[in-house]
C-alpha atoms as a PDB file:
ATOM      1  CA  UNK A   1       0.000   0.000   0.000  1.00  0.00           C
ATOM      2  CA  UNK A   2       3.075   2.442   0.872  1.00  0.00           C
ATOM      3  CA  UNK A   3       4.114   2.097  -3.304  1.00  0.00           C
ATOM      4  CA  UNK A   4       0.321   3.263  -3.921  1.00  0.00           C
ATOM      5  CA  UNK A   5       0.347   6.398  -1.859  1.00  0.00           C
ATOM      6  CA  UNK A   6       4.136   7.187  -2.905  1.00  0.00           C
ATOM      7  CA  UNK A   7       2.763   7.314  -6.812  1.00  0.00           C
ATOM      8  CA  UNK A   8      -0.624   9.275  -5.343  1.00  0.00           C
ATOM      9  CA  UNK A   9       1.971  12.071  -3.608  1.00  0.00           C
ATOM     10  CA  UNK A  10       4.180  12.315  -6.856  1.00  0.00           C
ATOM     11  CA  UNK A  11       1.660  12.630  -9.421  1.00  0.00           C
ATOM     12  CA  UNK A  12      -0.186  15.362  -7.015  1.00  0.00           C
ATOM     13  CA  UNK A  13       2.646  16.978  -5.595  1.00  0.00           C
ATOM     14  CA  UNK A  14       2.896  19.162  -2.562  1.00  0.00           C
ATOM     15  CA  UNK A  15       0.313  21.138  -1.273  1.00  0.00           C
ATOM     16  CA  UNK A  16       1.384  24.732  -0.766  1.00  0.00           C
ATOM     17  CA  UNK A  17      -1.171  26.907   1.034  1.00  0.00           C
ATOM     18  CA  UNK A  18      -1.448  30.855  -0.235  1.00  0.00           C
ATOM     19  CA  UNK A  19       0.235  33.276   2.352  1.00  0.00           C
ATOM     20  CA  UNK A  20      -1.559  34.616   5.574  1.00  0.00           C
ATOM     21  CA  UNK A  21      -3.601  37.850   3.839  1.00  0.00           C
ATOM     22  CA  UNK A  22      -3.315  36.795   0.528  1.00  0.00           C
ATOM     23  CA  UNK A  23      -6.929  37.269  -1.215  1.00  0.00           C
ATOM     24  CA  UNK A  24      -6.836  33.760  -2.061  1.00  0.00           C
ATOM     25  CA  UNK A  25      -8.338  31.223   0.033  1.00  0.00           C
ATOM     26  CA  UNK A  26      -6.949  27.670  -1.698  1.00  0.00           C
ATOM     27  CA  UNK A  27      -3.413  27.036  -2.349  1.00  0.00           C
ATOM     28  CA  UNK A  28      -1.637  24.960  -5.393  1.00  0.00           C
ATOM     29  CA  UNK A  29       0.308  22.356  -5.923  1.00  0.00           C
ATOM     30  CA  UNK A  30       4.227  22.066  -6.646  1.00  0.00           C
ATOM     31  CA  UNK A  31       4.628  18.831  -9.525  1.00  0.00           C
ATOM     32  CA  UNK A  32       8.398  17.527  -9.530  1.00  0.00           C
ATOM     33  CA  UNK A  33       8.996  18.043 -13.138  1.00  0.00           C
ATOM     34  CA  UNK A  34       8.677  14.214 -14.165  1.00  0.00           C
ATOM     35  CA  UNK A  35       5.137  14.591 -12.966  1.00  0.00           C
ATOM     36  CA  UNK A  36       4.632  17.678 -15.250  1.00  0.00           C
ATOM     37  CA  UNK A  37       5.515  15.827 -17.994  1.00  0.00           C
ATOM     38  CA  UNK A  38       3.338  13.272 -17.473  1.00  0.00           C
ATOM     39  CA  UNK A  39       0.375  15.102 -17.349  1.00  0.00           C
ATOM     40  CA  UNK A  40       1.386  17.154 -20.322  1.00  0.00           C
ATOM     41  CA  UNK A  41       1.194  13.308 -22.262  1.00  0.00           C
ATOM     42  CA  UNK A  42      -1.696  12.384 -20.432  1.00  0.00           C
ATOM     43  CA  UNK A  43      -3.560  15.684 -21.321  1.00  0.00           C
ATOM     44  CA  UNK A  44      -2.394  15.523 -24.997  1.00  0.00           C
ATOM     45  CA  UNK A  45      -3.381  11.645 -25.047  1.00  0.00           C
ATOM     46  CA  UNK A  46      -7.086  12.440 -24.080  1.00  0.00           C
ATOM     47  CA  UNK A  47      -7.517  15.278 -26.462  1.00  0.00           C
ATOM     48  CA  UNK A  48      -6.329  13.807 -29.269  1.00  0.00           C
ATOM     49  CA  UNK A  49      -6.736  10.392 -28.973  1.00  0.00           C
ATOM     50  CA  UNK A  50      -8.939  10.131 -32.331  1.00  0.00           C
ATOM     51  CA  UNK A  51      -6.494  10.467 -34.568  1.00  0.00           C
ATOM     52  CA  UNK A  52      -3.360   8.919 -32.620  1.00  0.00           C
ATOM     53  CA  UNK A  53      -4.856   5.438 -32.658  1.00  0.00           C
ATOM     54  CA  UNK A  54      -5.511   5.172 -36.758  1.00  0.00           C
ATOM     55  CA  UNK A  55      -2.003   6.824 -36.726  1.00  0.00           C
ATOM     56  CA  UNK A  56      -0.319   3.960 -34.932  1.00  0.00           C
ATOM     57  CA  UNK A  57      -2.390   1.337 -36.632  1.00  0.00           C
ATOM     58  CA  UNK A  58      -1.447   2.604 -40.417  1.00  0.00           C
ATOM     59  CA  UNK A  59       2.408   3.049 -39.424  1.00  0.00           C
ATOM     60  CA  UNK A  60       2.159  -0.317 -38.051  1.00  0.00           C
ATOM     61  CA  UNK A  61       0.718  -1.596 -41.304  1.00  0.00           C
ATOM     62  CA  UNK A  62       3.276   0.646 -43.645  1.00  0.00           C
ATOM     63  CA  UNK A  63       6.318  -1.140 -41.095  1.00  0.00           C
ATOM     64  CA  UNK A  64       4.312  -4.824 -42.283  1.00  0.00           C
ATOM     65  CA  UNK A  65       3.861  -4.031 -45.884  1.00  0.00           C
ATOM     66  CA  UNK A  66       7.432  -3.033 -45.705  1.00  0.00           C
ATOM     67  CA  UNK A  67       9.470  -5.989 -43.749  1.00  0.00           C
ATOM     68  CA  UNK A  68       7.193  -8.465 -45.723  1.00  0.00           C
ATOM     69  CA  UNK A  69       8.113  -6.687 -49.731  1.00  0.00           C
END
């Protein structure tokens, strides 16, 4: 369970709270930069993930037709 909640704390990061008197009320979290790219692919993945699969499935198919000629 400890692996779990180590993944869970890197792919959230660390919770920094705004400053006493700030006009915020929330704070943000900090992403070690590993976990910044992974949501960058992740975010890219799920918007354009109609035209990535055919994508990977026809330069699969030109890698077969080529190998096999």
């Amino acid at each position: 369970m400890k692996a779990k909640e180590a993944i869970k704390k890197w792919w959230e990061g660390k919770y920094v709270p705004e400053p006493p008197g700030s006009p915020m009320l929330m704070g943000s979290y900090e992403r070690h930069w590993t976990s910044i790219a992974l949501h960058s692919c992740v975010s890219f993945y799920l918007a354009h993930w109609k035209w990535i699969w055919p994508f990977l499935v026809s330069v699969v198919g030109l890698m077969i037709v080529i190998t096999k000629g």
